[in-house]
C-alpha atoms as a PDB file:
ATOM      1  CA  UNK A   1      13.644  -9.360  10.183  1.00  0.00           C
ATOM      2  CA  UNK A   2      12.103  -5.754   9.274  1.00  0.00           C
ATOM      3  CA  UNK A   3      15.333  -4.410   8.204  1.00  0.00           C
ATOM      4  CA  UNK A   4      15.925  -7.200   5.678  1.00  0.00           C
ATOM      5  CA  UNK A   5      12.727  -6.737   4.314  1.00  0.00           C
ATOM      6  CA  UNK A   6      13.530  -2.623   3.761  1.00  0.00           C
ATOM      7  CA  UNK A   7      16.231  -3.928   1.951  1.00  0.00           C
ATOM      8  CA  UNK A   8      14.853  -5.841  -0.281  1.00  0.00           C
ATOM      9  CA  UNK A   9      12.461  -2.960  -1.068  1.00  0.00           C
ATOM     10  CA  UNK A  10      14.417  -0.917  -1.664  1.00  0.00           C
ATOM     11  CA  UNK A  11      15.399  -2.727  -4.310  1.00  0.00           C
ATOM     12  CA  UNK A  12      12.410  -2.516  -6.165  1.00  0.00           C
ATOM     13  CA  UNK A  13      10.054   0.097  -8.079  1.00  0.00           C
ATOM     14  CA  UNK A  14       8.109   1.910  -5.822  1.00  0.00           C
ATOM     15  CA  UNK A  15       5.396   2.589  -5.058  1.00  0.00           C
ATOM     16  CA  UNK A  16       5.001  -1.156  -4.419  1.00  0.00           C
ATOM     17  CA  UNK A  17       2.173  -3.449  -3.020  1.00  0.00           C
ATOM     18  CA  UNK A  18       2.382  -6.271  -0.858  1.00  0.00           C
ATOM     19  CA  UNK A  19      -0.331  -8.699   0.393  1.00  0.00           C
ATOM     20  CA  UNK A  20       1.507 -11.139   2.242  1.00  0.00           C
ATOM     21  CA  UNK A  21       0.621 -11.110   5.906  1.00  0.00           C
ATOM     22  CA  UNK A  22       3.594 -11.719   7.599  1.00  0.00           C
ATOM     23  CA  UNK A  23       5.312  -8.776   5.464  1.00  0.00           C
ATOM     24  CA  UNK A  24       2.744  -6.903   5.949  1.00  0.00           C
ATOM     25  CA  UNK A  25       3.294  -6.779  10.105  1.00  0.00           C
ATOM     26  CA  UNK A  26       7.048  -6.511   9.172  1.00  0.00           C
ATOM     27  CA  UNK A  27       6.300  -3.343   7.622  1.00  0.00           C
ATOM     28  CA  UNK A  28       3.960  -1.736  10.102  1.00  0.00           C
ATOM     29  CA  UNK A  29       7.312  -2.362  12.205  1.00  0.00           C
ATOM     30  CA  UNK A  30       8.915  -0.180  10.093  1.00  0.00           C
ATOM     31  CA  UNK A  31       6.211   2.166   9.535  1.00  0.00           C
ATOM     32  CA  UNK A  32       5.789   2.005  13.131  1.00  0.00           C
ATOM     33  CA  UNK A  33       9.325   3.254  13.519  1.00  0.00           C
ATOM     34  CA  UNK A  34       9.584   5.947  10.325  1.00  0.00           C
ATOM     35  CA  UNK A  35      11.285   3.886   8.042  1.00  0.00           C
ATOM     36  CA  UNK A  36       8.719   4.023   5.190  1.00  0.00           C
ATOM     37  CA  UNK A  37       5.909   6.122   4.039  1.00  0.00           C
ATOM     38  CA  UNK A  38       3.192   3.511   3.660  1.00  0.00           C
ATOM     39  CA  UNK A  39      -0.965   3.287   3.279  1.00  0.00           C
ATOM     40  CA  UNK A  40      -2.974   0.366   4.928  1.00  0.00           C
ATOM     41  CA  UNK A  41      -6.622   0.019   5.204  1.00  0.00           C
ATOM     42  CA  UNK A  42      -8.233  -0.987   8.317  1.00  0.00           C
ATOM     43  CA  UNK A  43      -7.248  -3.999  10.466  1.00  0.00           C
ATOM     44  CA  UNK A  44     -10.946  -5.153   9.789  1.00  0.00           C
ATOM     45  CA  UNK A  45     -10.925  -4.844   6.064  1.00  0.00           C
ATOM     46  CA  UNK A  46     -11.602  -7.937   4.059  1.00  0.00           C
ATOM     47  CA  UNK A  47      -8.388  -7.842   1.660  1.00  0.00           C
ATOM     48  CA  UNK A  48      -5.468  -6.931   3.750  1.00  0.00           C
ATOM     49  CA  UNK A  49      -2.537  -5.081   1.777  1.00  0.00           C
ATOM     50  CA  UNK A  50      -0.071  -2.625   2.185  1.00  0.00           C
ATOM     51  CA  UNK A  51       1.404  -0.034  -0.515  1.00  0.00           C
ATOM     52  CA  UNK A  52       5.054   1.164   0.326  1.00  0.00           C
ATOM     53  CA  UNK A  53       4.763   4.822  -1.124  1.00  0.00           C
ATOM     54  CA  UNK A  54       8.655   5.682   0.084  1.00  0.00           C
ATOM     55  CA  UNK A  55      11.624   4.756   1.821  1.00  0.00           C
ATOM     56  CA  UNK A  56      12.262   8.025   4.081  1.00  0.00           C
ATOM     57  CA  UNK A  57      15.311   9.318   4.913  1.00  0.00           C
ATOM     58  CA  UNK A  58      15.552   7.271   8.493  1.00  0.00           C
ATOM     59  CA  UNK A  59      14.799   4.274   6.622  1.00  0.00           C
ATOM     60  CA  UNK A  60      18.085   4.754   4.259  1.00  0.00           C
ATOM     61  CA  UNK A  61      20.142   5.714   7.055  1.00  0.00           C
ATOM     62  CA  UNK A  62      18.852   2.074   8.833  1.00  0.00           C
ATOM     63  CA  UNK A  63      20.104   0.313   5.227  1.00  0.00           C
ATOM     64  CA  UNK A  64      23.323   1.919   5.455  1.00  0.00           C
ATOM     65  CA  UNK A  65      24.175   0.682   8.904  1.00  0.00           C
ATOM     66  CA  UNK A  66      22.194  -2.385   8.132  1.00  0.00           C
ATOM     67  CA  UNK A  67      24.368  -3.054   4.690  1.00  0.00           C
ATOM     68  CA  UNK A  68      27.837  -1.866   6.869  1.00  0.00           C
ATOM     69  CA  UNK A  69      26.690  -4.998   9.415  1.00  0.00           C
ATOM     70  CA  UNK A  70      25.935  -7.533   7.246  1.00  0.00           C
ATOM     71  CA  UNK A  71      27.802  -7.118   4.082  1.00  0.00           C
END
């Protein structure tokens, strides 16, 4: 799930790089939606990656209701 992944970065240093595919379309989701800042290069380009720059402020208000949910 997207949101689970937001928390878990949130948890770490930022900015932060991942390279793991199937994270990778879990963040576009949330990129997608405003819930991080993020850079990606081209769906063509040979080493796919994605650097999480910042968690805006949608994204924190997502964790909150997200944490308030699940915890």
């Amino acid at each position: 799930m997207p949101l689970e992944l937001l928390q878990k970065t949130s948890r770490r240093a930022l900015p932060l790089t991942v390279t793991d595919i199937e994270s990778i379309d879990k963040l576009r989701v949330l990129h997608a939606s405003g819930h991080v800042a993020m850079l990606l290069p081209s769906v063509n380009a040979k080493r796919q990656f994605a650097r999480v720059l910042a968690i805006t402020e949608k994204g924190r208000e997502a964790l909150a209701n997200f944490e308030t949910v699940s915890g």
